[in-house]
Protein backbone atom coordinates (compact mmCIF):
# COMPACT_ATOMS: atom_id res chain seq x y z
CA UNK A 1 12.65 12.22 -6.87
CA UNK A 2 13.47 11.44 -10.74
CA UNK A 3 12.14 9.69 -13.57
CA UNK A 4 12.90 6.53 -14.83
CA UNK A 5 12.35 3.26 -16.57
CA UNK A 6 11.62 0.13 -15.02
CA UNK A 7 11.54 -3.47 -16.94
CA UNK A 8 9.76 -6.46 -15.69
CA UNK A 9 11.30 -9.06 -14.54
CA UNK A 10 8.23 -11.32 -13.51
CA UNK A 11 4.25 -11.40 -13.33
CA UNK A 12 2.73 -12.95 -10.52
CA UNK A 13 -1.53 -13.54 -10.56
CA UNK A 14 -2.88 -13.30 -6.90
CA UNK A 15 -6.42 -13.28 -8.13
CA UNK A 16 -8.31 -12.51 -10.85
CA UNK A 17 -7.81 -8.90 -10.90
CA UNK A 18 -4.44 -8.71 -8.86
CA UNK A 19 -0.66 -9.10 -9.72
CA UNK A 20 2.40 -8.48 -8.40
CA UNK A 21 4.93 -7.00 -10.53
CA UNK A 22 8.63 -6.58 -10.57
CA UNK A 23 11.45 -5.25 -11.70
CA UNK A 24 14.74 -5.65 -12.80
CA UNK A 25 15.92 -2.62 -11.44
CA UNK A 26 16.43 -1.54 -8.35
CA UNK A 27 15.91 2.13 -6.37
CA UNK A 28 16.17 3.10 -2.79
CA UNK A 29 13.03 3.62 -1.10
CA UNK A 30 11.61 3.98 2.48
CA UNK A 31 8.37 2.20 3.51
CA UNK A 32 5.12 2.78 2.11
CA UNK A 33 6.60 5.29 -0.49
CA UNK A 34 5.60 5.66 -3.39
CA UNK A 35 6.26 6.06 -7.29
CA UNK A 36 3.86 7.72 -9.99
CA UNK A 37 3.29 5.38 -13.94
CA UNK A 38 2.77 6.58 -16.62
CA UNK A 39 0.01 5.12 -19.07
CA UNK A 40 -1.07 5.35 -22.14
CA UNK A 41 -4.92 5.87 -21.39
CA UNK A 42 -4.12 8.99 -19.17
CA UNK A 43 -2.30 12.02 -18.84
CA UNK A 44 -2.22 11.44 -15.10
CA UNK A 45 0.27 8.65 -13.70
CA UNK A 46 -1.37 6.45 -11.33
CA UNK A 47 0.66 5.95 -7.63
CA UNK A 48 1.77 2.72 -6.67
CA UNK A 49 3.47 1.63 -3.16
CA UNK A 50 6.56 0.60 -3.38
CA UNK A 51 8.08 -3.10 -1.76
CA UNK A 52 9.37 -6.26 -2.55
CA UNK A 53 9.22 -9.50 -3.51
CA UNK A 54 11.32 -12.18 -4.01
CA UNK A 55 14.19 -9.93 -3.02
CA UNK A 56 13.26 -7.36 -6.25
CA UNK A 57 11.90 -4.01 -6.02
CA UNK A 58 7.87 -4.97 -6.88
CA UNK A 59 4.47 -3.20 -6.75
CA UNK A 60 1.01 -4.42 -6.39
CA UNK A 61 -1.87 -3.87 -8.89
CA UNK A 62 -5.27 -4.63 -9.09
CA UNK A 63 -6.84 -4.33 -12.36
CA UNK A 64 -9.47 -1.73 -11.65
CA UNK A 65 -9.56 0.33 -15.68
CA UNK A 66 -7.66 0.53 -18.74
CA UNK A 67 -4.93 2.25 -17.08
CA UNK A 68 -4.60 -0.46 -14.62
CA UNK A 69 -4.62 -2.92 -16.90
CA UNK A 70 -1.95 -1.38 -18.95
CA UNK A 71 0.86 -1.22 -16.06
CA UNK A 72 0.02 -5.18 -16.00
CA UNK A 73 0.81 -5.76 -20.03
CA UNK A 74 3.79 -3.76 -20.38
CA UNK A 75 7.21 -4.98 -20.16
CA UNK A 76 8.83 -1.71 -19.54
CA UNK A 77 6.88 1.18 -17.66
CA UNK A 78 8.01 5.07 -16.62
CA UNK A 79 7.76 6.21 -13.53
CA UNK A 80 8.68 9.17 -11.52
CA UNK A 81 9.60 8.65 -7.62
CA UNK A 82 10.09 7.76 -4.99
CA UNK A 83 7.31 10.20 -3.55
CA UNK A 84 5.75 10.66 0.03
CA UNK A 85 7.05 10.11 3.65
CA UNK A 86 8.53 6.93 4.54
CA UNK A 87 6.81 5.62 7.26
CA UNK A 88 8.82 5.09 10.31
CA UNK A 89 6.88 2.92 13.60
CA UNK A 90 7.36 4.06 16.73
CA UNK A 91 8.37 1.79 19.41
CA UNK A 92 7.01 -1.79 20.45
CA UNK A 93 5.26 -4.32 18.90
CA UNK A 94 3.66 -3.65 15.26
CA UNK A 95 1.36 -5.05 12.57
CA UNK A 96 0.72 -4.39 9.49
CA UNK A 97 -3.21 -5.35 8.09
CA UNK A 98 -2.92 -5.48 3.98
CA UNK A 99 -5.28 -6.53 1.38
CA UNK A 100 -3.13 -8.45 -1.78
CA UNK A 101 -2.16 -5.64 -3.76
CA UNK A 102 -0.07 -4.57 -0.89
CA UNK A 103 2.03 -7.54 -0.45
CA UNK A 104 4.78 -6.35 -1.63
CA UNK A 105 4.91 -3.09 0.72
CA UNK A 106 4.14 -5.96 3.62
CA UNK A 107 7.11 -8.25 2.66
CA UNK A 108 9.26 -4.69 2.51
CA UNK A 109 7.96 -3.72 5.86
CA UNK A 110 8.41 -6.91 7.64
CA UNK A 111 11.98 -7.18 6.66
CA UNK A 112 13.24 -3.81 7.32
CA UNK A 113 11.31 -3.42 10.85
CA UNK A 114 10.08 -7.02 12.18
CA UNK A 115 6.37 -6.48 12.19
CA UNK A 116 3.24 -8.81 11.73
CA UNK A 117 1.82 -9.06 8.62
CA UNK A 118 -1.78 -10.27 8.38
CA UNK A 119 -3.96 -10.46 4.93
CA UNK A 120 -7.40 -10.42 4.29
CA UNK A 121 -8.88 -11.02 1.02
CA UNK A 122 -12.10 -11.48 -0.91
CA UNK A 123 -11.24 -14.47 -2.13
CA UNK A 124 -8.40 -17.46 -1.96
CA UNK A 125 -5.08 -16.72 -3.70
CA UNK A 126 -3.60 -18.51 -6.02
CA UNK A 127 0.33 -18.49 -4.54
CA UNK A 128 1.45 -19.28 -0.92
CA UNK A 129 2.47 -16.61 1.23
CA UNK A 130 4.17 -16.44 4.49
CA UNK A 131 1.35 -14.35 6.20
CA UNK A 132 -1.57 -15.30 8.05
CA UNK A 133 -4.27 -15.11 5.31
CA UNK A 134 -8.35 -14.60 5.97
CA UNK A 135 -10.58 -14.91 3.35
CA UNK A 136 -14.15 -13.54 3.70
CA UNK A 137 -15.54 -9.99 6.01
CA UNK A 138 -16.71 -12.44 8.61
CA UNK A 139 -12.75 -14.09 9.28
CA UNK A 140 -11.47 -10.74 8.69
CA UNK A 141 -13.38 -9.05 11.43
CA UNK A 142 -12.62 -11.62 13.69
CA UNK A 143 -9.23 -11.26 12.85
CA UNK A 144 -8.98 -7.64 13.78
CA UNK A 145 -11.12 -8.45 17.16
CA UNK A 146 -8.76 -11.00 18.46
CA UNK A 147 -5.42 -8.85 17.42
CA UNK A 148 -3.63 -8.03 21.22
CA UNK A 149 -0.59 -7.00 22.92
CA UNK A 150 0.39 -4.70 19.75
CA UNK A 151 1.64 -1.09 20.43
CA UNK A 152 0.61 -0.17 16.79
CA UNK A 153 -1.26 -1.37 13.61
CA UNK A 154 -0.29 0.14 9.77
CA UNK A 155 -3.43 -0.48 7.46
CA UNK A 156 -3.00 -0.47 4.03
CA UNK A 157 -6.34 -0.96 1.86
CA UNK A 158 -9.19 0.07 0.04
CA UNK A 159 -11.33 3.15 1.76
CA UNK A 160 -13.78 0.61 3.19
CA UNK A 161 -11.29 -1.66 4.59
CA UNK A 162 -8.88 1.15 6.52
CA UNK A 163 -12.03 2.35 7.65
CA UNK A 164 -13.44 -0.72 9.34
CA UNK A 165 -10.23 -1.61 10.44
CA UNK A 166 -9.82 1.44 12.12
CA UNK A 167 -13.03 1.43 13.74
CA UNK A 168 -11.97 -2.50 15.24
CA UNK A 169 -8.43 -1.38 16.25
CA UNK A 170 -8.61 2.32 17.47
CA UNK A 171 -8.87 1.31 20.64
CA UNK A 172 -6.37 -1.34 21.35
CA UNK A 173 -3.19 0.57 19.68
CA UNK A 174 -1.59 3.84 17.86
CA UNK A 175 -3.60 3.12 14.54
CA UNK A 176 -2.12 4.29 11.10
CA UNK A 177 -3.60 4.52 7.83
CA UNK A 178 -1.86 4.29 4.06
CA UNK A 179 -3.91 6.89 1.91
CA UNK A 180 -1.95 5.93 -1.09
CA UNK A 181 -4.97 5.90 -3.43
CA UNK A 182 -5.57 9.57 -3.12
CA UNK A 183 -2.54 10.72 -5.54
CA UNK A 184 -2.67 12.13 -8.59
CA UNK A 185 0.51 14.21 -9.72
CA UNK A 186 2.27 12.87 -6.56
CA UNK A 187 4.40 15.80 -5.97
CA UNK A 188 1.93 18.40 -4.37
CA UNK A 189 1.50 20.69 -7.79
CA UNK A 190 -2.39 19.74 -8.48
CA UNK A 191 -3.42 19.61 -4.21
CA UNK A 192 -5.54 16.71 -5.86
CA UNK A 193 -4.72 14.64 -2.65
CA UNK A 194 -5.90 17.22 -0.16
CA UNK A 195 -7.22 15.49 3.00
CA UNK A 196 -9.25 17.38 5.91
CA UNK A 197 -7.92 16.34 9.19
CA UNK A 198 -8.28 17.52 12.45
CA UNK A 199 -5.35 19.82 11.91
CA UNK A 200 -6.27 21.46 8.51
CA UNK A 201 -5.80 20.32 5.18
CA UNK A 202 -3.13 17.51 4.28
CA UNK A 203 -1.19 16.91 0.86
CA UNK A 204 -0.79 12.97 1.15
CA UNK A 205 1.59 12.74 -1.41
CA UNK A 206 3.82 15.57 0.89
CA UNK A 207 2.71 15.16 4.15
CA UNK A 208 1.76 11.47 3.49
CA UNK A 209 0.66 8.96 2.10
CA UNK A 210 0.29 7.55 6.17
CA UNK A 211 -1.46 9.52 8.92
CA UNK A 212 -2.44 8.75 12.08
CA UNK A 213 -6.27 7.06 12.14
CA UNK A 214 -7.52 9.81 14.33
CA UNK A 215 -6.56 12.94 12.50
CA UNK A 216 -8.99 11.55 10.01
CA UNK A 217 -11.47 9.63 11.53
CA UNK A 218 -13.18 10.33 15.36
C-alpha cells in the first residue's frame, strides 16, 4: 500500500447522483480492492472499489455528502491503496449483481475472470452498457429469482440490496458479499470496520472487504 495522486482523465454521469471517474494513471490492483481519498470536508478518507472503464483504472461514486461530492469536482485527488483482499472465485460459473456505482469493479471483474454481470438500478441510466440492466425492485427481484445454473454470485451494493440479494440467492449458489462501505482508515488501525460473523469479529478492510453471505447473515 502507498499514497499517491491520481488526475482525471474523464467524468461520466450515470444518474443524477452517480459518476464514474477515471484516471490517468494507472496501479495494479486485484478485484474488489480498494483505495482510501482524501477530502477536504473530512479527516477520514472515504474507500472506493477499484475497476475499470474504458480500459483506465476508474471508480464509482454516488454523491451521497460534501465529501462525496468533492471526489466528483476535483481534477486531481490523493489516495492511499490498494487496500483489502482481492477477491478470487472459486470454480464454475459466476455472476456478479452490482448497482451503478460499481460498474467499474464489474467491467474489471468480467475481464479478468469471465463472469456475468447483471445491474439493477433505481432508475434508467443515461450511457449504454454492455450488462443486462433492470430498473425498478419489482424487475430486480425477478431478476435474482430466475438467475440458474451459477456455482457462485459476488454482490456488490448498498446494505439493503446485498441483503435482499442474499436472501433470493443463498440457496441456489456459494453467495458473496462486498462490504466495501464499512471502511474508514482502511488499514485496520481504527477497527472502525469490525464485522460480527459467525467466526468472531472481522476487519473488512484486512480480512475483507468480501465474505462469504453466511458468515454474516443465517
Amino acid at each position: 500500500m502507498e499514497n499517491f495522486s491520481l488526475t482525471k482523465h474523464e467524468l461520466i454521469q450515470l444518474t443524477e447522483d452517480t459518476f464514474i471517474v477515471s484516471f490517468n494513471e494507472w496501479i495494479e490492483f486485484e478485484p474488489t480492492q480498494f483505495i482510501m481519498i482524501e477530502t477536504e470536508t473530512s479527516i477520514v478518507r472515504k474507500p472506493f472499489g477499484l475497476g475499470r472503464w474504458n480500459k483506465r483504472l476508474a471508480i464509482g461514486v454516488q454523491i451521497i455528502g460534501p465529501g462525496t461530492g468533492y471526489i466528483v469536482q476535483q481534477n486531481v485527488l490523493n489516495a492511499h491503496g490498494p487496500c483489502g483482499r482481492g477477491f478470487v472465485p472459486p470454480g464454475g460459473k459466476g455472476a456478479m449483481i452490482a448497482t451503478p456505482a460499481c460498474l467499474p469493479m464489474a467491467m474489471d471483474l468480467k475481464e479478468r475472470h469471465g463472469c456475468d454481470v447483471f445491474i439493477g438500478s433505481a432508475e434508467e441510466l443515461s450511457i449504454e452498457i454492455p450488462f443486462p440492466l433492470v430498473v425498478g425492485d419489482e424487475p430486480f427481484l425477478n431478476l435474482l429469482r430466475s438467475l440458474r445454473g451459477y456455482n457462485w454470485f459476488l454482490i456488490v451494493g448498498s446494505d439493503q440490496m446485498e441483503k435482499v440479494s442474499y436472501d433470493v440467492l443463498k440457496d441456489k449458489a456459494e453467495v458473496f458479499v462486498s462490504f466495501n462501505e464499512y471502511m474508514a482508515c482502511g488499514i485496520g488501525a481504527c477497527k472502525g470496520c469490525a464485522k460480527e460473523t459467525r467466526t468472531g469479529l472481522k476487519h473488512l478492510c484486512i480480512d475483507g472487504p468480501v465474505l462469504r453471505g453466511e458468515e454474516v447473515w443465517s
